[in-house]
C-alpha atoms as a PDB file:
ATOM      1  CA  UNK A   1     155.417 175.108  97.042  1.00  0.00           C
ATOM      2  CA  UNK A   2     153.339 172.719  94.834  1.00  0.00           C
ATOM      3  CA  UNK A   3     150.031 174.343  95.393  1.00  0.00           C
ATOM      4  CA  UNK A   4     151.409 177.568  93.121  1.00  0.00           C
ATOM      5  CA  UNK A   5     152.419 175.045  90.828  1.00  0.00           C
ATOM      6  CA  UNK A   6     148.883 173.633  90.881  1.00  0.00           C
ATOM      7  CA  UNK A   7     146.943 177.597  91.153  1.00  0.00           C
ATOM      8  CA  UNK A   8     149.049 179.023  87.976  1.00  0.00           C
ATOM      9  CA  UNK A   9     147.318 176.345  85.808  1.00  0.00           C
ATOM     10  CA  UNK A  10     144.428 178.073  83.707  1.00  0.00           C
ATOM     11  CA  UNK A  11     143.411 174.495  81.842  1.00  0.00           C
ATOM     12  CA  UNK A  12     141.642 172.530  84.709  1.00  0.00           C
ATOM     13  CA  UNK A  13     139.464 169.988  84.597  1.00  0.00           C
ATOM     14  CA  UNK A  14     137.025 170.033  86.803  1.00  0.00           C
ATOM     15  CA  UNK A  15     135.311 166.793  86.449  1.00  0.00           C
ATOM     16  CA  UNK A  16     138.565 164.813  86.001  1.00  0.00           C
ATOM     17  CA  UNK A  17     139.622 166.479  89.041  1.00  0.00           C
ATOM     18  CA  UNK A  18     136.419 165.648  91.176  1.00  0.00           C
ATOM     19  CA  UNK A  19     136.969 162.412  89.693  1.00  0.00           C
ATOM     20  CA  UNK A  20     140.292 161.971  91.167  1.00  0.00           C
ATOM     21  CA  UNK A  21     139.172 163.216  94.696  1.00  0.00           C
ATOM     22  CA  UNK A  22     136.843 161.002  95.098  1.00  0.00           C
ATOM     23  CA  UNK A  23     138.361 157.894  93.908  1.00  0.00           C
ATOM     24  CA  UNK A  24     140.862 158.906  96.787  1.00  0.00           C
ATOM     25  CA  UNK A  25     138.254 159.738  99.242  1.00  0.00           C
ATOM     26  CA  UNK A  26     139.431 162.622  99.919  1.00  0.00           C
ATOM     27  CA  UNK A  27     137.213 165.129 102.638  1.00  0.00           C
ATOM     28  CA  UNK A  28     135.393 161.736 102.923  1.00  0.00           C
ATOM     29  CA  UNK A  29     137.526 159.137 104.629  1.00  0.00           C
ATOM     30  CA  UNK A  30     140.069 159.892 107.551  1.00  0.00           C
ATOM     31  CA  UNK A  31     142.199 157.977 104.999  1.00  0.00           C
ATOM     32  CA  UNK A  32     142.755 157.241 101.851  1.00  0.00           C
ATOM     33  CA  UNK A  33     140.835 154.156  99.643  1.00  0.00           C
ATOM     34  CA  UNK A  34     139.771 153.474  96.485  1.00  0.00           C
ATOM     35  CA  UNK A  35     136.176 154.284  95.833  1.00  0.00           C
ATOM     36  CA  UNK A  36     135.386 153.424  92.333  1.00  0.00           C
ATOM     37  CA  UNK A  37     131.436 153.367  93.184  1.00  0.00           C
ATOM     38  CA  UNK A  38     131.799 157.421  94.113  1.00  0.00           C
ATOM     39  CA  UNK A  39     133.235 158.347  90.444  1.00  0.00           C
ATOM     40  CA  UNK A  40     130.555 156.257  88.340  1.00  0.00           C
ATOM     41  CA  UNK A  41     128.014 157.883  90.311  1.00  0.00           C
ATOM     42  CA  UNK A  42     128.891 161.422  89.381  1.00  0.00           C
ATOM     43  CA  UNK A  43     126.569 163.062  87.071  1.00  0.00           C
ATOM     44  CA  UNK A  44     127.550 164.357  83.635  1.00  0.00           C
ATOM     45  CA  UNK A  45     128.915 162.534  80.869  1.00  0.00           C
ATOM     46  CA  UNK A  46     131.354 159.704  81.572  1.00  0.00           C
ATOM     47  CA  UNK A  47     131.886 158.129  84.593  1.00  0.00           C
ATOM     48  CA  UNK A  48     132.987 155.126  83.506  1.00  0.00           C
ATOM     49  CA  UNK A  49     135.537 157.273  81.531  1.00  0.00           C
ATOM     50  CA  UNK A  50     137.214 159.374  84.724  1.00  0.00           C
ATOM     51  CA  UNK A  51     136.967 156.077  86.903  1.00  0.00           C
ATOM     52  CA  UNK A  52     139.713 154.971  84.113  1.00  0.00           C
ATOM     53  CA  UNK A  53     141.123 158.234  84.343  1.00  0.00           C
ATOM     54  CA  UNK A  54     141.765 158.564  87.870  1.00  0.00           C
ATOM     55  CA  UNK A  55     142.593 154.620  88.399  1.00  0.00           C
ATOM     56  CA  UNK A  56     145.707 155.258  85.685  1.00  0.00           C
ATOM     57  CA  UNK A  57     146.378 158.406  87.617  1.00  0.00           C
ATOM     58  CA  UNK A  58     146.868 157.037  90.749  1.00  0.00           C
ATOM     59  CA  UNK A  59     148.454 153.945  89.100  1.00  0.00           C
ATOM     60  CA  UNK A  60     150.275 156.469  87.349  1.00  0.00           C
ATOM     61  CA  UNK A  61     151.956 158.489  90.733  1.00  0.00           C
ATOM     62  CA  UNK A  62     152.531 154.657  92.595  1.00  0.00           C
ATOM     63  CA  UNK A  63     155.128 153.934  89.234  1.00  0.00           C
ATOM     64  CA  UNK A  64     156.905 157.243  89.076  1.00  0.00           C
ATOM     65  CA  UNK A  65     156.965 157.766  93.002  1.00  0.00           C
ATOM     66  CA  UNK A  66     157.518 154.576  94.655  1.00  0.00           C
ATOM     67  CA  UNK A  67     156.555 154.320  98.435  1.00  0.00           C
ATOM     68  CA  UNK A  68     160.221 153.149  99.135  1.00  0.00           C
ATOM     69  CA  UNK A  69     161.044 156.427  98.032  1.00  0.00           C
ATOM     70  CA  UNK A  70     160.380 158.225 101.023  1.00  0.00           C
ATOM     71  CA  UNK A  71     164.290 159.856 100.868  1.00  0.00           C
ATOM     72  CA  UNK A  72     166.108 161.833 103.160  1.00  0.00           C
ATOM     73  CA  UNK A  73     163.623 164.835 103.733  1.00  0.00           C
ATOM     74  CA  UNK A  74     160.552 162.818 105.562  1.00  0.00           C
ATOM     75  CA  UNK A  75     157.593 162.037 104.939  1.00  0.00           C
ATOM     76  CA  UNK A  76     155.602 165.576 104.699  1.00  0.00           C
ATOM     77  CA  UNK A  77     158.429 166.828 102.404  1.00  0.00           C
ATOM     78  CA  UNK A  78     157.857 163.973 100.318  1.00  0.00           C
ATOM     79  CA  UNK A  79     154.771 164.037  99.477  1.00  0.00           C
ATOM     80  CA  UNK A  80     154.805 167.274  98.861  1.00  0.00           C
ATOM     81  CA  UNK A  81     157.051 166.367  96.403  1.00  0.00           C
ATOM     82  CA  UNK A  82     154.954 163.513  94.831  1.00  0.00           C
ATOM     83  CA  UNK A  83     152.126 166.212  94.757  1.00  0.00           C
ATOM     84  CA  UNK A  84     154.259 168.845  92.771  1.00  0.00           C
ATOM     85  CA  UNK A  85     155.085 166.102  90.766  1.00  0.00           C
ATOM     86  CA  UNK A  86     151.499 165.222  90.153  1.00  0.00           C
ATOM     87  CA  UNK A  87     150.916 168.753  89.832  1.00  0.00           C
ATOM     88  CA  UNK A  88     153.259 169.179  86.739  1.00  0.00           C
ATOM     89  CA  UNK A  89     151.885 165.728  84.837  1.00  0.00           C
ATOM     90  CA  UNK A  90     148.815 166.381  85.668  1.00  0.00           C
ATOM     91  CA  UNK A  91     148.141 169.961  84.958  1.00  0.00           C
ATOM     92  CA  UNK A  92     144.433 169.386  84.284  1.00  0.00           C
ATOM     93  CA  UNK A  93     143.693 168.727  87.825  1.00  0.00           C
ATOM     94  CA  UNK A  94     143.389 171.470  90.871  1.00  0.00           C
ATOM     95  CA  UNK A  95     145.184 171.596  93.686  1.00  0.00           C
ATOM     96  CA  UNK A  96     142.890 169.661  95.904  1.00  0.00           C
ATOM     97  CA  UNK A  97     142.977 166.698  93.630  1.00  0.00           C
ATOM     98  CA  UNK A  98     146.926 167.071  93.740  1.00  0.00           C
ATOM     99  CA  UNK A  99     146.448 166.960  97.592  1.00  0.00           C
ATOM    100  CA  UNK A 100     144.329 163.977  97.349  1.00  0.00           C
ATOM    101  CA  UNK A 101     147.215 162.312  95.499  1.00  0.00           C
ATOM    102  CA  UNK A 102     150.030 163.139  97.781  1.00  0.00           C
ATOM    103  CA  UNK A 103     147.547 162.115 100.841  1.00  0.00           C
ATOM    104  CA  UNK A 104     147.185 158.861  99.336  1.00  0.00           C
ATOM    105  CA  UNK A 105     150.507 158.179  98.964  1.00  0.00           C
ATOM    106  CA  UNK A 106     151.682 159.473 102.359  1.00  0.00           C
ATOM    107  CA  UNK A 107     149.781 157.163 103.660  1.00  0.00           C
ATOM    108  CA  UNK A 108     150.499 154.176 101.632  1.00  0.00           C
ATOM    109  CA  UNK A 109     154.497 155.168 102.386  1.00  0.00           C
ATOM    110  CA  UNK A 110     153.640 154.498 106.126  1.00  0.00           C
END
C-alpha cells in the first residue's frame, strides 16, 4: 500500500533519505537506534545538516503517530500506516527510508 505511495514520488532525496536510514539503523541493527555518529560521517555536503533533518523527522512521526496508537488493526497494519503517513509528509524520502521509519516505530510500540 504505502510503498506505491513512496515509488510514485519523482522528487527524492537521496542523501536526506540515506540520512534517515541510517540514523534508524536500518539493514544495520536487528533493531532500531539512534545513530547520530553514522549520518555525520556520510560524505558530501552537510552532515551536520541531515543529522537535524532526520532527528526532527523521526521526532516528527513519534508526535503525529503516538506509540499508544497502535488501534484496532495490529501492529503490522499500523505501521504500515505510520509509514504511508511518513510517506505522504515526507515525499523527499524513498521507500526504504519510509520503512526505516515505520520499523522504528513498530518497535518502539512494543
Amino acid at each position: 500500500m504505502w510503498q506505491s505511495v513512496c515509488t510514485t514520488i519523482a522528487m527524492v532525496d537521496s542523501a536526506k533519505s540515506e540520512a534517515v536510514r541510517l540514523y534508524t539503523s536500518w539493514g544495520r541493527n536487528p533493531w532500531p537506534r539512534t545513530d547520530p555518529d553514522a549520518v555525520l560521517g556520510m560524505s558530501g555536503a552537510s552532515p551536520e545538516l541531515l543529522l537535524r533533518y532526520a532527528e526532527r523527522v523521526v521526532q516528527e512521526m513519534f508526535d503525529q503517530f503516538p506509540v499508544w496508537d497502535v488501534g484496532p488493526e495490529g501492529l503490522a497494519q499500523a505501521a504500515d500506516r505510520v509509514g504511508a503517513g511518513m510517506a505522504v509528509r515526507h515525499p523527499e524520502l524513498d521507500a526504504e527510508a519510509a520503512k526505516a521509519l515505520a520499523w522504528m516505530w513498530s518497535y518502539s510500540a512494543r
